[in-house]
Protein backbone atom coordinates (compact mmCIF):
# COMPACT_ATOMS: atom_id res chain seq x y z
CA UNK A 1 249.98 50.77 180.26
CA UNK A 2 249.14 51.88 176.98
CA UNK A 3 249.01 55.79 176.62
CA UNK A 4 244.83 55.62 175.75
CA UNK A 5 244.87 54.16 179.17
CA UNK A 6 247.13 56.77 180.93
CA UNK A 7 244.76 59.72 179.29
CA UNK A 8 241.87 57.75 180.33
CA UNK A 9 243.31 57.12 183.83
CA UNK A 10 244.22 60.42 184.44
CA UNK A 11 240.81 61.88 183.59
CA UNK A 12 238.80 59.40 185.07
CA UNK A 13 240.62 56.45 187.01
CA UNK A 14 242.87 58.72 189.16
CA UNK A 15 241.93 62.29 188.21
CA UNK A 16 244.88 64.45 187.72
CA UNK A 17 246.03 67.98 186.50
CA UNK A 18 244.29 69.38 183.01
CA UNK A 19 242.72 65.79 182.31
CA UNK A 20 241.50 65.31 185.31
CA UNK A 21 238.97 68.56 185.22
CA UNK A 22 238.40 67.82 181.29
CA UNK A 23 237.25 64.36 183.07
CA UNK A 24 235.46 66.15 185.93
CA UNK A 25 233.38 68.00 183.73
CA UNK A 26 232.80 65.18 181.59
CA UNK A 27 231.57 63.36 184.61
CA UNK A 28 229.59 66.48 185.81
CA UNK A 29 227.39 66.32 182.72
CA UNK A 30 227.48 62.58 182.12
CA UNK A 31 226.40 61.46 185.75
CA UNK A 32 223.81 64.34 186.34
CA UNK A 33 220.92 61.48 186.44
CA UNK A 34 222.71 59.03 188.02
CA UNK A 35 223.80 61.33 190.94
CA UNK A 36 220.18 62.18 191.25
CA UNK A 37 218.70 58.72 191.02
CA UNK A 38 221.73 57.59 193.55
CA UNK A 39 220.70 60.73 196.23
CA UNK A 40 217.14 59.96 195.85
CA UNK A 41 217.38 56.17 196.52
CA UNK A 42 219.55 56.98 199.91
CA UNK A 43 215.80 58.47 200.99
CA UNK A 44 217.95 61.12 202.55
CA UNK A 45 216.18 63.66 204.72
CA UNK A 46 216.07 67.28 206.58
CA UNK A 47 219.22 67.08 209.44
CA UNK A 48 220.64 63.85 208.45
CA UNK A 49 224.32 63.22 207.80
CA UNK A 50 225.20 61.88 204.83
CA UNK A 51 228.87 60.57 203.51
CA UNK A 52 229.39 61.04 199.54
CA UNK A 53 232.11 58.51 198.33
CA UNK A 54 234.40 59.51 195.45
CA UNK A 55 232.28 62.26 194.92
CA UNK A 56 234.35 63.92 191.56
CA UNK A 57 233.29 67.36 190.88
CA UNK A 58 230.87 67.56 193.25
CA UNK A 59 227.58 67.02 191.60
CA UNK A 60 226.39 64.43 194.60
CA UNK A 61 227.62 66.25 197.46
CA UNK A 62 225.18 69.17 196.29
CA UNK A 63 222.11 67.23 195.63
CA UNK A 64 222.80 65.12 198.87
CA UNK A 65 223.25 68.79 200.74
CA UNK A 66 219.85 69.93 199.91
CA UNK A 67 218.29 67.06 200.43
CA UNK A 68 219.23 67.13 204.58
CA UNK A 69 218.63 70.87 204.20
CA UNK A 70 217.71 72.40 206.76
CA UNK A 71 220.31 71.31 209.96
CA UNK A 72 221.90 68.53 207.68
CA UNK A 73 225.41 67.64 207.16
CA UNK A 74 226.82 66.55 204.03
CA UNK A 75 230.88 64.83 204.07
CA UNK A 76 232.38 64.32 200.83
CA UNK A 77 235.68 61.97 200.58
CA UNK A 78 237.94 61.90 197.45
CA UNK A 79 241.67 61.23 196.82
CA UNK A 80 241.90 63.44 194.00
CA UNK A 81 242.68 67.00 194.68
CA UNK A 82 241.57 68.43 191.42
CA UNK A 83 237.99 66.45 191.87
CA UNK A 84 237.98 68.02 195.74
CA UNK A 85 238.26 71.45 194.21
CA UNK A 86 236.18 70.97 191.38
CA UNK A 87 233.64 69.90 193.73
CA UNK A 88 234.64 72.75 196.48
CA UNK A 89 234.15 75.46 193.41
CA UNK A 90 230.41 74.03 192.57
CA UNK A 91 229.33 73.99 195.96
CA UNK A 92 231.56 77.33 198.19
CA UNK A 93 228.62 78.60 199.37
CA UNK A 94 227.64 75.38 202.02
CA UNK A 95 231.28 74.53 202.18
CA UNK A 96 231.85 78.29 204.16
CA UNK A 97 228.61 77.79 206.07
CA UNK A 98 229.45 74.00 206.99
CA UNK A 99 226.83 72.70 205.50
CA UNK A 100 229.42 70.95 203.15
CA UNK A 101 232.72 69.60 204.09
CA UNK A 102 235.20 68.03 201.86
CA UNK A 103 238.10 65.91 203.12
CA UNK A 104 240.39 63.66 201.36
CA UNK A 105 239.38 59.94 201.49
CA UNK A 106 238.69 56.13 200.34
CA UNK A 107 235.81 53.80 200.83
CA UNK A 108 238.17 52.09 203.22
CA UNK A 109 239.37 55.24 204.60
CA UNK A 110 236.28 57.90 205.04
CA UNK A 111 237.94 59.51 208.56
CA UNK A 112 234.14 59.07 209.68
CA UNK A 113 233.68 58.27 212.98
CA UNK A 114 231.48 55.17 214.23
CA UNK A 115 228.00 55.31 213.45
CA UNK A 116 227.97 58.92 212.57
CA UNK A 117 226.31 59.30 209.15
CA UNK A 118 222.57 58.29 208.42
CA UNK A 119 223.58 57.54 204.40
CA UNK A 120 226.81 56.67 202.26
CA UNK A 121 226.19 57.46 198.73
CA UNK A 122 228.80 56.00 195.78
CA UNK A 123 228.82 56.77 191.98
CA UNK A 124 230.82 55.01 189.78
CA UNK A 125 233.81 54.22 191.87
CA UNK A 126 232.76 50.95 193.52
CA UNK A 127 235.23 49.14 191.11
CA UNK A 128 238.19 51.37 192.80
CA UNK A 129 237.74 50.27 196.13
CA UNK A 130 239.29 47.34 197.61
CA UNK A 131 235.77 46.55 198.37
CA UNK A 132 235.79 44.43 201.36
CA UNK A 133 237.53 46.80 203.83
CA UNK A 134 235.64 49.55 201.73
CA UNK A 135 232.01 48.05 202.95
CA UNK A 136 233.44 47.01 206.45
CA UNK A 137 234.12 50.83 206.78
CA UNK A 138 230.80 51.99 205.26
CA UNK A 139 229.18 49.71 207.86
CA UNK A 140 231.46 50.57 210.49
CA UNK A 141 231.03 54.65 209.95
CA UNK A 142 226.52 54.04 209.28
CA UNK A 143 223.90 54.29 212.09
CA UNK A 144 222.21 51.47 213.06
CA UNK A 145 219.56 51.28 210.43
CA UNK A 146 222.04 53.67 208.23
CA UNK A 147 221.42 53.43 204.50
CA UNK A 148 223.92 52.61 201.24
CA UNK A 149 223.13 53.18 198.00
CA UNK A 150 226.35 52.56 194.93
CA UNK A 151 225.65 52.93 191.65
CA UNK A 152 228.09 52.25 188.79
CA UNK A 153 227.77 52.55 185.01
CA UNK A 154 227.71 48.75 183.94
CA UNK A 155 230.15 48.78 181.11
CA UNK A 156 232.79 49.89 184.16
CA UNK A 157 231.90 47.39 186.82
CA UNK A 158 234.69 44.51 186.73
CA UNK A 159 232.33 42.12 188.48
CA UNK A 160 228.80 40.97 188.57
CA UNK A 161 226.10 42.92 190.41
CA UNK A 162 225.51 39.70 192.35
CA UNK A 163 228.95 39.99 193.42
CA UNK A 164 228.32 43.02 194.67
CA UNK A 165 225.62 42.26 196.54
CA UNK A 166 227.28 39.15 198.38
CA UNK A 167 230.35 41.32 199.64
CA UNK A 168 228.11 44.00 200.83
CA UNK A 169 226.10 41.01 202.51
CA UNK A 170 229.61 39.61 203.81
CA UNK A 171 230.24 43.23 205.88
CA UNK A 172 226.91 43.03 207.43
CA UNK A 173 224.02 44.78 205.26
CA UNK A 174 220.50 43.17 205.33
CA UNK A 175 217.90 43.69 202.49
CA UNK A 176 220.57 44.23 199.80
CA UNK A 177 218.69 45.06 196.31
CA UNK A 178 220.41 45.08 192.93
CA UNK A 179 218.29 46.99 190.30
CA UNK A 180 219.11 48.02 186.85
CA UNK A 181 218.52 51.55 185.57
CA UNK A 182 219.29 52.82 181.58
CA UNK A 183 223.21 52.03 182.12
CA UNK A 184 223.55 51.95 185.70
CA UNK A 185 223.69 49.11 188.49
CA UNK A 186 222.18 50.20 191.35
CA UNK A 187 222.76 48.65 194.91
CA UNK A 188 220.87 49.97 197.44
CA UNK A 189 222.06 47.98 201.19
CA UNK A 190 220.55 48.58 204.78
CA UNK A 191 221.61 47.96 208.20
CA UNK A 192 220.67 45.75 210.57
């Protein structure tokens, strides 16, 4: 590993220490639309749960939080402690009140139980997961009728968006759309 890729790893691949919140800050301002366009297509509403995957500095799991406001429930799941506190900094006022709650976690570990959450929401960290047991648990932990939505910048997805599309298909979500926005890949899955 070259050391561009280190710095660029520990900012962005596997946030950590002082590069990590450069990279979480970076992110905050960078994905503002995205996170936005992502909460928007999960169609969340007032006292809905909704799951935030990898959500960085916290950007998502704020949007997401007013958007089940009132009685809603947001859970965010990250394995980086500096993007959990990042994200616990922008948003301490509906982490005390509950509103909010932050845990470490995966895709393929979200400590969800079964069909608890109404909406799983990913940006840019599809291409982290090991994305078959990260969809079987995204279906496992969705109602029935529970909605996905992942975007990803295109120039960091390591597969095709079709690809995409046929493993969410292979853990069980019906009417799987792929749609391009700016520099995004959107997939937007329901379940059966």
């Amino acid at each position: 590993m070259t050391l561009l890729t280190r710095a660029l790893d520990a900012a962005f691949g596997h946030p950590r220490g002082v590069a990590g919140r450069l990279g979480g800050s970076i992110m905050a301002r960078g994905n503002r639309e995205q996170e936005r366009d992502a909460v928007a297509a999960a169609s969340l509403s007032s006292g809905e749960c909704a799951l935030v995957i990898g959500h960085g500095p916290g950007l998502g799991v704020v949007l997401a939080a007013e958007a089940v406001s009132p009685g809603g429930h947001v859970i965010g799941v990250d394995p980086s402690d500096v993007m959990r506190t990042m994200a616990a900094e922008r948003s301490a006022g509906a982490v005390q009140t509950g509103d909010i709650e932050l845990r470490t976690g995966t895709a393929e570990h979200t400590g969800c139980a079964t069909g608890s959450v109404d909406a799983a929401i990913s940006v840019n960290n599809v291409m982290h997961w090991k994305r078959a047991t990260g969809f079987a648990e995204l279906r496992r932990v969705l109602r029935p009728g529970g909605r996905l939505v992942v975007s990803v910048h295109r120039h960091v997805l390591d597969v095709e968006p079709g690809r995409l599309r046929a493993e969410a298909e292979a853990a069980g979500f019906v009417d799987v759309t792929v749609a391009y926005r700016d520099r995004a890949v959107e997939l937007v899955g329901f379940r059966a």
